[in-house]
N, C-alpha and C. Protein backbone atom coordinates (compact mmCIF):
# COMPACT_ATOMS: atom_id res chain seq x y z
N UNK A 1 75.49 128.78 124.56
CA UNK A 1 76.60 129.45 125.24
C UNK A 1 76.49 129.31 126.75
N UNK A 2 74.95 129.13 127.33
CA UNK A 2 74.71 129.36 128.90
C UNK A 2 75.11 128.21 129.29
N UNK A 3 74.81 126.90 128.72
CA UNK A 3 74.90 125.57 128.80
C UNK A 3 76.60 125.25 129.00
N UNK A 4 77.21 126.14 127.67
CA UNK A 4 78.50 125.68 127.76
C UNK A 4 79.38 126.19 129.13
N UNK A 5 79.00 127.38 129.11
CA UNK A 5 79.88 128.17 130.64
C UNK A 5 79.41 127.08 131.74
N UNK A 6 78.01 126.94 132.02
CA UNK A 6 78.14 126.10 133.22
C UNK A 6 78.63 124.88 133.02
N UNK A 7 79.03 124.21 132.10
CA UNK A 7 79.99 122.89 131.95
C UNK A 7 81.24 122.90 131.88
N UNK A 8 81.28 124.27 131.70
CA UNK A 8 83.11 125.14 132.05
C UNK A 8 83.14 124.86 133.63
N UNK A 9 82.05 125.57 134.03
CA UNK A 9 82.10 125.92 135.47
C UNK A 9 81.88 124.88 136.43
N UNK A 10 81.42 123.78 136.13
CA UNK A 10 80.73 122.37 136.72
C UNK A 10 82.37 121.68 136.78
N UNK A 11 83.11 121.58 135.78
CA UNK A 11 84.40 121.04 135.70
C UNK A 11 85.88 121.72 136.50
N UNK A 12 85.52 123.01 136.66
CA UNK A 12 86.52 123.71 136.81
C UNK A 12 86.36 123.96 138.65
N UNK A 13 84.86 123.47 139.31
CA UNK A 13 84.62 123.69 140.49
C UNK A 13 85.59 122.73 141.48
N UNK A 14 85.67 121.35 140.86
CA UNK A 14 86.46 120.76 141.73
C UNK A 14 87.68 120.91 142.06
N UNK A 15 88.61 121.75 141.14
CA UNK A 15 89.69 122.08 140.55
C UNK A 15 90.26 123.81 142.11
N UNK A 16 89.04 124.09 141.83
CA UNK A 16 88.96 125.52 142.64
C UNK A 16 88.79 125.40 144.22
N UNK A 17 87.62 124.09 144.21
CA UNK A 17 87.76 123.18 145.64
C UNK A 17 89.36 122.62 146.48
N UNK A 18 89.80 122.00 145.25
CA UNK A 18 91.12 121.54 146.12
C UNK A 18 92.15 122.70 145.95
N UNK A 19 91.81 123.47 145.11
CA UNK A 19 92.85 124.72 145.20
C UNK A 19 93.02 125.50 146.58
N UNK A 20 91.70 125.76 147.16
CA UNK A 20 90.61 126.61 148.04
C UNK A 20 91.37 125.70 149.28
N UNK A 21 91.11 124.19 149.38
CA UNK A 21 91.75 123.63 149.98
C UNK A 21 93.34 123.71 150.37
N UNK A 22 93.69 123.53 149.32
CA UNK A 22 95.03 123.18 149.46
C UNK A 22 95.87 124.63 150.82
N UNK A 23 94.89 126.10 149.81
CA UNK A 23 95.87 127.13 150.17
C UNK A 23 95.42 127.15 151.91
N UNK A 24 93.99 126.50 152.24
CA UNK A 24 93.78 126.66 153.81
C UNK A 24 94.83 126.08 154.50
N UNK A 25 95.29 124.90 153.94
CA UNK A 25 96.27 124.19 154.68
C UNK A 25 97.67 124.37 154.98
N UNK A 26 97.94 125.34 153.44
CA UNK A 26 99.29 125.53 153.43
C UNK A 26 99.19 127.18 154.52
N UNK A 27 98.48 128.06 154.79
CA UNK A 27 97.91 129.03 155.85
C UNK A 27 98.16 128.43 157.54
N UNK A 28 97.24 127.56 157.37
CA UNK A 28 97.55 126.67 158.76
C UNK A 28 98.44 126.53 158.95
N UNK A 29 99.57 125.62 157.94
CA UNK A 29 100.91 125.26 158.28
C UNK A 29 101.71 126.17 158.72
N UNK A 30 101.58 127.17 158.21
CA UNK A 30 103.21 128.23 158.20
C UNK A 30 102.17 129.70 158.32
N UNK A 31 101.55 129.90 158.72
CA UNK A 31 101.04 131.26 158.91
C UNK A 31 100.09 131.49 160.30
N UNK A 32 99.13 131.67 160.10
CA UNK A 32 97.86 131.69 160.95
C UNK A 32 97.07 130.40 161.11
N UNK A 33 96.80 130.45 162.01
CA UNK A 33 95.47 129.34 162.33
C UNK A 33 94.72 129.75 163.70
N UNK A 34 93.19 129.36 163.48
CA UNK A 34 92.33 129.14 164.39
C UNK A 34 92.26 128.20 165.18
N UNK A 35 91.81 128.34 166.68
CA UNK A 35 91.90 127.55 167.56
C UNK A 35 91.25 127.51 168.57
N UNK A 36 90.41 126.51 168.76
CA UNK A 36 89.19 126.45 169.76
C UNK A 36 89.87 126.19 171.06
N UNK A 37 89.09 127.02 171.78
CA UNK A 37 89.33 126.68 173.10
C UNK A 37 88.64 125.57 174.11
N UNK A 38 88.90 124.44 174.37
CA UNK A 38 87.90 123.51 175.13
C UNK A 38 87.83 123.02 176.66
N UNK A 39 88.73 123.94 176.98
CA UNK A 39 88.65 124.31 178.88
C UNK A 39 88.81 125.87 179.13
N UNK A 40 88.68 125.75 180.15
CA UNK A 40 88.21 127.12 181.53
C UNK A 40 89.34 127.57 181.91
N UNK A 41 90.59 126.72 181.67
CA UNK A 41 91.74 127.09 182.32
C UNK A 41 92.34 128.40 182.23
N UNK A 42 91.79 129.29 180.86
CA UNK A 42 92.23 131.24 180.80
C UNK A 42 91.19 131.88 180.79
N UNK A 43 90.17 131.19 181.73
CA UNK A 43 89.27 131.82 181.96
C UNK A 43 89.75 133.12 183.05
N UNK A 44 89.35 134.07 183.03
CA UNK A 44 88.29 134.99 182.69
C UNK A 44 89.05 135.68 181.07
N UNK A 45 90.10 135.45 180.77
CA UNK A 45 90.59 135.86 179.48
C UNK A 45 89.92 135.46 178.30
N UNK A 46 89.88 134.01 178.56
CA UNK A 46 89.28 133.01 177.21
C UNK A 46 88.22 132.22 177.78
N UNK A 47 87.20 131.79 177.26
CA UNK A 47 86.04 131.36 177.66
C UNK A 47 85.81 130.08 177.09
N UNK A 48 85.10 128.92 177.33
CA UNK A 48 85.09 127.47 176.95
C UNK A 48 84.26 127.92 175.46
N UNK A 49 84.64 126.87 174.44
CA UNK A 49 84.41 127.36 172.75
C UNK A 49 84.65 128.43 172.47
N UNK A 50 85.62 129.68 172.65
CA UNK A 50 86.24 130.57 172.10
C UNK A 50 86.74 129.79 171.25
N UNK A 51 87.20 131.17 170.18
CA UNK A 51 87.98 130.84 168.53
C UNK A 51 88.71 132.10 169.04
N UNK A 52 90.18 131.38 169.02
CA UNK A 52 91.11 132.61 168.76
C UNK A 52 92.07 132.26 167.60
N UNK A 53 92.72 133.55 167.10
CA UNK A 53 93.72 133.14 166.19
C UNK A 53 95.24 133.22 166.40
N UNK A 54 95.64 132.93 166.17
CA UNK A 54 97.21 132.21 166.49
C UNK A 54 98.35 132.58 164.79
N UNK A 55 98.87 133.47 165.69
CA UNK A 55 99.93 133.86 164.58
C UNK A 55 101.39 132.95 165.26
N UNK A 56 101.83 131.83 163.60
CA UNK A 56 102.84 131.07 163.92
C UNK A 56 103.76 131.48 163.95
N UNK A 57 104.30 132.77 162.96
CA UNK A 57 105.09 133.76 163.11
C UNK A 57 105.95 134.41 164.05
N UNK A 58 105.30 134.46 165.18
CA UNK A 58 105.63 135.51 166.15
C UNK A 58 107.20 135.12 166.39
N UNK A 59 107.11 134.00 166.96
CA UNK A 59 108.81 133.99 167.24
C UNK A 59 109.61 133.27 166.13
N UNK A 60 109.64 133.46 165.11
CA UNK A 60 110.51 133.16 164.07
C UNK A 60 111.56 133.98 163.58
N UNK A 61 111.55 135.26 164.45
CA UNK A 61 112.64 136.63 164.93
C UNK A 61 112.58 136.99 166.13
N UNK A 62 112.27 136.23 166.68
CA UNK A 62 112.10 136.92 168.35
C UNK A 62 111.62 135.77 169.42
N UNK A 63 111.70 136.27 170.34
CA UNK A 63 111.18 135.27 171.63
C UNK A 63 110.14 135.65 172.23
N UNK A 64 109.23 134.35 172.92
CA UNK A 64 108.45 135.08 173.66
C UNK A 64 108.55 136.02 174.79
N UNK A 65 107.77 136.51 175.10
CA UNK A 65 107.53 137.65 176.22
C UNK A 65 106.35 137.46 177.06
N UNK A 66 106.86 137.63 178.58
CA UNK A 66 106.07 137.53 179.68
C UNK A 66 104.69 138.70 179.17
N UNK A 67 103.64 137.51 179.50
CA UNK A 67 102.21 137.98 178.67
C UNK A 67 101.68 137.21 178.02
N UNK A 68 102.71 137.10 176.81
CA UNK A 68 101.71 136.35 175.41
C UNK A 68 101.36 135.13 176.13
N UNK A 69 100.36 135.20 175.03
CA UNK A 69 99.20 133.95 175.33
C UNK A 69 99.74 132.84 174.12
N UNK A 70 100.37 131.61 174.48
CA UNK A 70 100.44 131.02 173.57
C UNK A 70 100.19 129.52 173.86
N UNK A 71 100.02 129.40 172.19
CA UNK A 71 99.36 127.57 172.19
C UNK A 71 100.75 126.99 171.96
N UNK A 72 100.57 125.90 172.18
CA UNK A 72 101.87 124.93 172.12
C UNK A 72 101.87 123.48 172.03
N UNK A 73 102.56 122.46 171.97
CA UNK A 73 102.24 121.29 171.72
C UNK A 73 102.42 120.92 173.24
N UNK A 74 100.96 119.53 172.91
CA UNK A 74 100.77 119.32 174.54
C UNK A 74 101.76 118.59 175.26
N UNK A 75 102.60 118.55 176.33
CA UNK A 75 103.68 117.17 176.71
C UNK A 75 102.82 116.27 177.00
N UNK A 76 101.74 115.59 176.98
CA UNK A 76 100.91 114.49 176.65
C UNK A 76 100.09 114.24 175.90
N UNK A 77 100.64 115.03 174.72
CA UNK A 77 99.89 114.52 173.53
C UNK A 77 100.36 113.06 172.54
N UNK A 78 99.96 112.15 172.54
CA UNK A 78 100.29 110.81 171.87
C UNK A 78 100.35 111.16 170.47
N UNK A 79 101.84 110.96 170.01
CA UNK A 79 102.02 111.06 168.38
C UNK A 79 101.35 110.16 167.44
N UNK A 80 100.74 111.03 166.45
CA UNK A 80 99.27 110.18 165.32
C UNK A 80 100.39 109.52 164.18
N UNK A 81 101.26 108.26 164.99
CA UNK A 81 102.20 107.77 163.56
C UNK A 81 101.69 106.82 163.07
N UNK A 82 100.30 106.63 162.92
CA UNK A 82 99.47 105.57 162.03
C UNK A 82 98.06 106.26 161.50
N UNK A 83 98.66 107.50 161.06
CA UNK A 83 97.61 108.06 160.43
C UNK A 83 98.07 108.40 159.02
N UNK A 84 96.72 108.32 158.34
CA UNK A 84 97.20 108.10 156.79
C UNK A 84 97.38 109.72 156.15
N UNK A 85 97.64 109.99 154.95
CA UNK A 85 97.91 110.92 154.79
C UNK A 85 96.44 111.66 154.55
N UNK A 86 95.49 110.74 154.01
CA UNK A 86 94.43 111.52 153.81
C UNK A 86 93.50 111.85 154.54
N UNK A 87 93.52 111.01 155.73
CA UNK A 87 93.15 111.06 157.02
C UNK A 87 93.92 112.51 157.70
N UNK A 88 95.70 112.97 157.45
CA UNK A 88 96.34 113.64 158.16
C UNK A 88 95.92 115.15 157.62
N UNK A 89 95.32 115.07 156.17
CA UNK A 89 95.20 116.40 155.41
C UNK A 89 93.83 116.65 155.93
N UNK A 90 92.69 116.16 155.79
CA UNK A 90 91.32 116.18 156.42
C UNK A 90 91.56 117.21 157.76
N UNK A 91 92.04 116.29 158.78
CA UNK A 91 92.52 116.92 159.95
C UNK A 91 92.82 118.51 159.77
N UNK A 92 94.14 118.53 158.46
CA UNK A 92 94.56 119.64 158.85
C UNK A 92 93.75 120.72 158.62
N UNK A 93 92.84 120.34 157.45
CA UNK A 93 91.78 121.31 156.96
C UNK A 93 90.75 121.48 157.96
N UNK A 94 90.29 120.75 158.68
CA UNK A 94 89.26 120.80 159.74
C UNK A 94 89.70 121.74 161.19
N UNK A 95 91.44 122.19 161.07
CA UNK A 95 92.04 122.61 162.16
C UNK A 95 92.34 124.13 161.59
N UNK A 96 92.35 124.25 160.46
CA UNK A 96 92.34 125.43 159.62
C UNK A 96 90.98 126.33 160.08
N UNK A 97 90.27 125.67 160.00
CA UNK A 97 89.06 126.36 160.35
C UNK A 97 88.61 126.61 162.29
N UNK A 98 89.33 125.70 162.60
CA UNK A 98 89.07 125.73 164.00
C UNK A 98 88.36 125.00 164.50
N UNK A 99 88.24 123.89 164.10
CA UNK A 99 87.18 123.05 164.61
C UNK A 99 87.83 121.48 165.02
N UNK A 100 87.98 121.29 166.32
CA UNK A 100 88.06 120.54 167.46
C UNK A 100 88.18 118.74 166.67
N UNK A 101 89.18 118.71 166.53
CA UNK A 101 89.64 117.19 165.89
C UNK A 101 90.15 116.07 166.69
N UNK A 102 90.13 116.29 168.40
CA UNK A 102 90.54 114.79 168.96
C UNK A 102 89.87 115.30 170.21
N UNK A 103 89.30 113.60 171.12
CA UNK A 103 89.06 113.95 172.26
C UNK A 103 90.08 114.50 173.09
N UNK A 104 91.44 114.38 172.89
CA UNK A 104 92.42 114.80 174.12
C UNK A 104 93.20 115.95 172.95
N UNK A 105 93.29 116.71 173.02
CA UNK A 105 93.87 118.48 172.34
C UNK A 105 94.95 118.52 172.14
N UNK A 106 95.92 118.42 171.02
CA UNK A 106 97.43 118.19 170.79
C UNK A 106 98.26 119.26 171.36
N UNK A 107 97.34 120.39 171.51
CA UNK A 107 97.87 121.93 171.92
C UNK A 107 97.44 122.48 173.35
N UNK A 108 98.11 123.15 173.79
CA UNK A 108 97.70 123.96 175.27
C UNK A 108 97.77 125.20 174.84
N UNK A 109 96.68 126.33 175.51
CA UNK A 109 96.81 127.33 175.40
C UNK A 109 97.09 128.17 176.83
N UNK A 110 98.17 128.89 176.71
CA UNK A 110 98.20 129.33 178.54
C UNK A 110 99.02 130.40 178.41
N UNK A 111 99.41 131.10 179.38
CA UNK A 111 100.32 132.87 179.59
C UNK A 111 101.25 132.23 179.52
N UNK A 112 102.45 133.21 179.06
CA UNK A 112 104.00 133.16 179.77
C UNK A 112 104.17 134.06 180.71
N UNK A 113 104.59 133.32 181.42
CA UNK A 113 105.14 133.82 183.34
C UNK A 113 106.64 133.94 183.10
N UNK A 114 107.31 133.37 182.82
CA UNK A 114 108.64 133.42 183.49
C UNK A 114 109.54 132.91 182.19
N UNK A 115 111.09 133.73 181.87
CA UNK A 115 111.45 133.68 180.81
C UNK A 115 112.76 133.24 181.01
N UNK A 116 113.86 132.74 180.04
CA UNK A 116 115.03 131.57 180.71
C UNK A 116 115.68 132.31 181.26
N UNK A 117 116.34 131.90 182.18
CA UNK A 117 117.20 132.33 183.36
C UNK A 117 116.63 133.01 184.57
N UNK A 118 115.48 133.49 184.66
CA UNK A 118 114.16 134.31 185.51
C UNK A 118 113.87 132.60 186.40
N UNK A 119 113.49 133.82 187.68
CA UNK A 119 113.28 133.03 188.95
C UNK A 119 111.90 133.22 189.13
N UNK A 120 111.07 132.40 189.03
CA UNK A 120 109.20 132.61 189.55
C UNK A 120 109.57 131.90 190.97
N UNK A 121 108.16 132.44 191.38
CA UNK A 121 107.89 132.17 192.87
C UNK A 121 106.43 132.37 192.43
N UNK A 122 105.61 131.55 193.32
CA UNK A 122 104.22 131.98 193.92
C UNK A 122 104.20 132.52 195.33
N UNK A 123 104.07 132.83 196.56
CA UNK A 123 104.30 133.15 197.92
C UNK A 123 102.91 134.09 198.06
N UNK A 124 102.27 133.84 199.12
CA UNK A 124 101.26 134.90 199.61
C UNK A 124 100.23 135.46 198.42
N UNK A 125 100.00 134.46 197.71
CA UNK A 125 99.33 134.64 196.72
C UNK A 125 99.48 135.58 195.69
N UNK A 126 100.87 135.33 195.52
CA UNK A 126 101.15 136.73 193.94
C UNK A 126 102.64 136.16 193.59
N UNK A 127 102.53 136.02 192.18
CA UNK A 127 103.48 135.44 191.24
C UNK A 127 104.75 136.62 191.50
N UNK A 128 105.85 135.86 191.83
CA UNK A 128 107.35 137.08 192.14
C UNK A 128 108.35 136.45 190.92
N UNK A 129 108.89 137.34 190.27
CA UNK A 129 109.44 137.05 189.19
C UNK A 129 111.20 137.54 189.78
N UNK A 130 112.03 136.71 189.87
CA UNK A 130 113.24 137.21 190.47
C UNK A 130 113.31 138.14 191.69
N UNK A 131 111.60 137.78 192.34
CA UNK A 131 111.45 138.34 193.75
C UNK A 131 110.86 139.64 193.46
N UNK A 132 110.66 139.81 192.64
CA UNK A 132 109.83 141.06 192.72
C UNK A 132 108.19 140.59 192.05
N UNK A 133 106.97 141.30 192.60
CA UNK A 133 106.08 140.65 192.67
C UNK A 133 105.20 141.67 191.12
N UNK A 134 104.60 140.52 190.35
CA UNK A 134 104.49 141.61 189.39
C UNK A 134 102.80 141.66 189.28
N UNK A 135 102.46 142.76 188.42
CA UNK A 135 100.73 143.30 188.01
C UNK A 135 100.10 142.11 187.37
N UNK A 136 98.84 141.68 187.52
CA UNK A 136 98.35 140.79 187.00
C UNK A 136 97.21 141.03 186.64
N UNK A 137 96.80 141.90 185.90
CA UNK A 137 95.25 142.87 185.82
C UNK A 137 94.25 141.54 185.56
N UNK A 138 94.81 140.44 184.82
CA UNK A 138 93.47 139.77 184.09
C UNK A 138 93.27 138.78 184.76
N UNK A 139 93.70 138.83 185.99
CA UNK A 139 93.26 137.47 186.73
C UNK A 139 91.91 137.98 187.19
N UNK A 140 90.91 137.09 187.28
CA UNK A 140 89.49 137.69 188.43
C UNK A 140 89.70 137.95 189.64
N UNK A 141 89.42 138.57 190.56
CA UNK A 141 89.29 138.76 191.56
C UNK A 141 88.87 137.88 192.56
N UNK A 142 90.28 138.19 193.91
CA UNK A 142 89.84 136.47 194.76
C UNK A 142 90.17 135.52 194.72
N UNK A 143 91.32 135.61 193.61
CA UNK A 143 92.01 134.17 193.15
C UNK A 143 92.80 133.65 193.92
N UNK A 144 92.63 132.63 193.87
CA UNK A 144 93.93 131.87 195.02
C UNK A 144 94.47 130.68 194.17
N UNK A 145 95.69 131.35 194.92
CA UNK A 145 97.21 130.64 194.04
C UNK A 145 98.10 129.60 195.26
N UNK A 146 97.91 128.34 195.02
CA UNK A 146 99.12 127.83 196.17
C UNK A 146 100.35 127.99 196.46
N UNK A 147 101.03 128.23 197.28
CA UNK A 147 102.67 128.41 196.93
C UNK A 147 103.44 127.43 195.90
N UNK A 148 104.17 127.90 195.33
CA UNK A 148 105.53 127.06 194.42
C UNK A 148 106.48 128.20 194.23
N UNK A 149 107.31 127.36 194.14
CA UNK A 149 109.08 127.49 193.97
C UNK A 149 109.54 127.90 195.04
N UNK A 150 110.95 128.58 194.91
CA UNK A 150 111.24 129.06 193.66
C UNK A 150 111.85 128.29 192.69
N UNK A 151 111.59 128.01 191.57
CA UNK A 151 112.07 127.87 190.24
C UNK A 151 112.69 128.71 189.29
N UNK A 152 113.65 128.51 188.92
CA UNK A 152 115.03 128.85 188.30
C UNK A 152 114.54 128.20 186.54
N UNK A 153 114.28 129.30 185.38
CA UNK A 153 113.98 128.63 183.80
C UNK A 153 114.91 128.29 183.22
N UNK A 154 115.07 126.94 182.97
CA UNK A 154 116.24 126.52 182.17
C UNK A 154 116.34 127.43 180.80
N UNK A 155 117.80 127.92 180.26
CA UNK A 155 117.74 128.53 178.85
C UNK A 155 116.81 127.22 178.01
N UNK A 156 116.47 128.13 176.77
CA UNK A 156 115.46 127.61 175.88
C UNK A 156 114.38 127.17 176.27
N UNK A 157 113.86 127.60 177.68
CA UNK A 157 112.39 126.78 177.72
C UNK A 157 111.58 128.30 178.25
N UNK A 158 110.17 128.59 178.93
CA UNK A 158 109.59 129.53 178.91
C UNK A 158 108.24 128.45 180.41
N UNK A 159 108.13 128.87 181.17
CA UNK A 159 106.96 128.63 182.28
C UNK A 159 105.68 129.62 181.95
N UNK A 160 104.96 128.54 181.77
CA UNK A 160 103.57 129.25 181.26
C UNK A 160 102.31 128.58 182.59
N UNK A 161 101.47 129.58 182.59
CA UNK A 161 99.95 129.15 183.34
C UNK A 161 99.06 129.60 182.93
N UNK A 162 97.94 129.02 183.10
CA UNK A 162 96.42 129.21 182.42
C UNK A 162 96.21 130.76 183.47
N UNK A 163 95.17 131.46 183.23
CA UNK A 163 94.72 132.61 184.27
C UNK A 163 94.13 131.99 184.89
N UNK A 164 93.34 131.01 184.79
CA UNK A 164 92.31 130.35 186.00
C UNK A 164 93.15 129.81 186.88
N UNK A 165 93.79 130.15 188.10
CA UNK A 165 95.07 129.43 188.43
C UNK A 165 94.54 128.40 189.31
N UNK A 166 92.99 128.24 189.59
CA UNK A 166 92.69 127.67 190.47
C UNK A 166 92.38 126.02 189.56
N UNK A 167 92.47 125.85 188.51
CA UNK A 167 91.58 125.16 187.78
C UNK A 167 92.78 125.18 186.12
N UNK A 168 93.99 125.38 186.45
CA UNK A 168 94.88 125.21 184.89
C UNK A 168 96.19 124.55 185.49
N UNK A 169 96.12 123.03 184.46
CA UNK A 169 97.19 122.13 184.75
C UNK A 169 98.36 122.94 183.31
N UNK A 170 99.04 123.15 183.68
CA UNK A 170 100.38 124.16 183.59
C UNK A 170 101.85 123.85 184.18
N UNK A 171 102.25 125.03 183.82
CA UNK A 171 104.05 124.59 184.58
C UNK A 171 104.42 124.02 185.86
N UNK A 172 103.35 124.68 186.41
CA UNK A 172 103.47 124.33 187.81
C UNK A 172 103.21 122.41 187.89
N UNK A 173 102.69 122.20 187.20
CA UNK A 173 102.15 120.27 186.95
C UNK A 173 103.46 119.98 185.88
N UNK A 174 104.23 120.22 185.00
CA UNK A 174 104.59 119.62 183.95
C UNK A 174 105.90 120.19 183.57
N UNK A 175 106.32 121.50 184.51
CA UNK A 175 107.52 122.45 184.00
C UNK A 175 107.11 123.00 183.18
N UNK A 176 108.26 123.65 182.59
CA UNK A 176 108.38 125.22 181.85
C UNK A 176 108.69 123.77 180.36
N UNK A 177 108.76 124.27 179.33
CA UNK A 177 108.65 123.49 177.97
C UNK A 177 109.44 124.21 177.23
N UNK A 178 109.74 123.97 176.57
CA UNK A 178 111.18 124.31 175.25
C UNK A 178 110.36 124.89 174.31
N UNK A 179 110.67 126.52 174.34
CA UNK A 179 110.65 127.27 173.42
C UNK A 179 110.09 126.61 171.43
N UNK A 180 110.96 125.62 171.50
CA UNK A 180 110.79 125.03 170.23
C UNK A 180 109.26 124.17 169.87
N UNK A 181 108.53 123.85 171.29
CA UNK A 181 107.29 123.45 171.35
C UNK A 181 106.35 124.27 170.88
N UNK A 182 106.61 125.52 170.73
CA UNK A 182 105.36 126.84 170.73
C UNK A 182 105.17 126.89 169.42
N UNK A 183 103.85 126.96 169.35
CA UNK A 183 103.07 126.74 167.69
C UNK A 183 102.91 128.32 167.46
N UNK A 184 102.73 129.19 168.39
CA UNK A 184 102.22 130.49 167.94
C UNK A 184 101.71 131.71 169.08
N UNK A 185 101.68 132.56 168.65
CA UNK A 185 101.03 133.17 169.86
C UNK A 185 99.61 133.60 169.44
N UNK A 186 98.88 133.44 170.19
CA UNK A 186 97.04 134.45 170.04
C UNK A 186 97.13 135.40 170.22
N UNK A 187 96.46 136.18 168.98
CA UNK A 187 96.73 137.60 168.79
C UNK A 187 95.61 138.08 168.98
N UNK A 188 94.20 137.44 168.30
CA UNK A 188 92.70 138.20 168.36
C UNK A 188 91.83 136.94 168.59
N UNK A 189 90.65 137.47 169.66
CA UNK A 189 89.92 136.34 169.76
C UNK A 189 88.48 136.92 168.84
N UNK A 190 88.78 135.69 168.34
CA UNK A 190 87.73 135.84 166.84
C UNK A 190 85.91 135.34 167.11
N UNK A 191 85.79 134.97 168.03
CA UNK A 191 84.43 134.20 168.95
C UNK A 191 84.35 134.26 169.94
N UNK A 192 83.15 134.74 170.30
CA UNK A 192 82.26 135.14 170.22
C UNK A 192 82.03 136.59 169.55
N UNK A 193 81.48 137.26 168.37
CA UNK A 193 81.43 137.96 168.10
C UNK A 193 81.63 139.62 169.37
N UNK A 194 80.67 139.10 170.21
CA UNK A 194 80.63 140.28 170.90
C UNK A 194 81.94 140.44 172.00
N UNK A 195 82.84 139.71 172.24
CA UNK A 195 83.92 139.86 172.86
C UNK A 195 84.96 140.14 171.73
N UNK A 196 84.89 140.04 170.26
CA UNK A 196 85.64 140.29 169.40
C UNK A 196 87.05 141.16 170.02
N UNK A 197 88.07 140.62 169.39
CA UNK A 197 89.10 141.97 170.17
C UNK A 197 90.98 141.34 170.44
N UNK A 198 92.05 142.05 170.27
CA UNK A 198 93.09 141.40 170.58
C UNK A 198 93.36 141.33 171.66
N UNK A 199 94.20 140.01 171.82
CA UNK A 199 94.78 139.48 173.03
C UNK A 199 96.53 140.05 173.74
């Protein structure tokens, strides 16, 4: 009988493997996913190899909001249209978990500043949002910001910057990006244990 269960169980493991699989991927796709961080650019927020998690959700009834922290697809990321499918599923399972799949990062992670039709400014070192200058608790202290704009957000797009403003290629390098680019927003940073906590 012991013999037979584990030849139940020896057969039925691979079965439970790609099951186990399958559902990480279909999670990734349309729900949550993890996401390593591999620059300084939200630093003091996010730290180099942070794991945060990323709810895809968020704006699928709503828009973003000046604050969220969100990942997005990079505007220089080179499309993978000679990648195979089993090569493309690997990936996705390896991104499910959070673990770092190309030298150059398909995604950016950075704040939203400024929302469509909203006027940013930098001036005298403090971000003015339709001229009025707003709270920025999580920047470090001492930061220096160069002047830009003013800039005017086209509808459907959103101007985002890293917190490290000294050290994050952002809107200010590339513009504000179309709403429809945004993979998700970070809700909890899941790594380092002892910074555990939402974003």
């Amino acid at each position: 009988k012991r013999k037979g269960g584990l030849v139940s169980f020896l057969v039925e493991l691979p079965i439970l493997i790609v099951i186990a699989l399958v559902v990480a991927v279909l999670i990734k796709t349309f729900f949550v996913q993890a996401f390593f961080i591999p620059s300084g650019s939200m630093i003091p927020t996010l730290e180099v190899d942070d794991r945060v998690m990323v709810n895809k959700l968020s704006y699928a009834f709503g828009d973003p909001e000046r604050g969220d922290i969100v990942v997005f697809d990079s505007p220089f990321a080179a499309a993978s249209n000679n990648e195979s499918v089993i090569a493309a599923s690997w990936r996705a399972v390896k991104e499910s978990l959070g673990i770092q799949t190309a030298l150059v990062p398909d995604d950016l992670i950075k704040r939203v500043m400024a929302l469509p039709g909203e006027t940013i400014e930098i001036r005298d070192n403090s971000v003015l949002i339709d001229g009025t200058t707003i709270d920025e608790p999580y920047l470090s202290p001492g930061v220096i910001m160069q002047d830009f704009g003013p800039q005017t957000i086209p509808d459907g797009m959103v101007f985002v910057m890293g917190d490290n403003r000294g050290s994050s290629h952002d809107s200010r390098k590339f513009g504000a990006i179309p709403k429809e680019t945004i993979v998700g927003r970070a809700f909890v940073l899941l790594w380092p244990f002892g910074r555990f906590g939402s974003l």
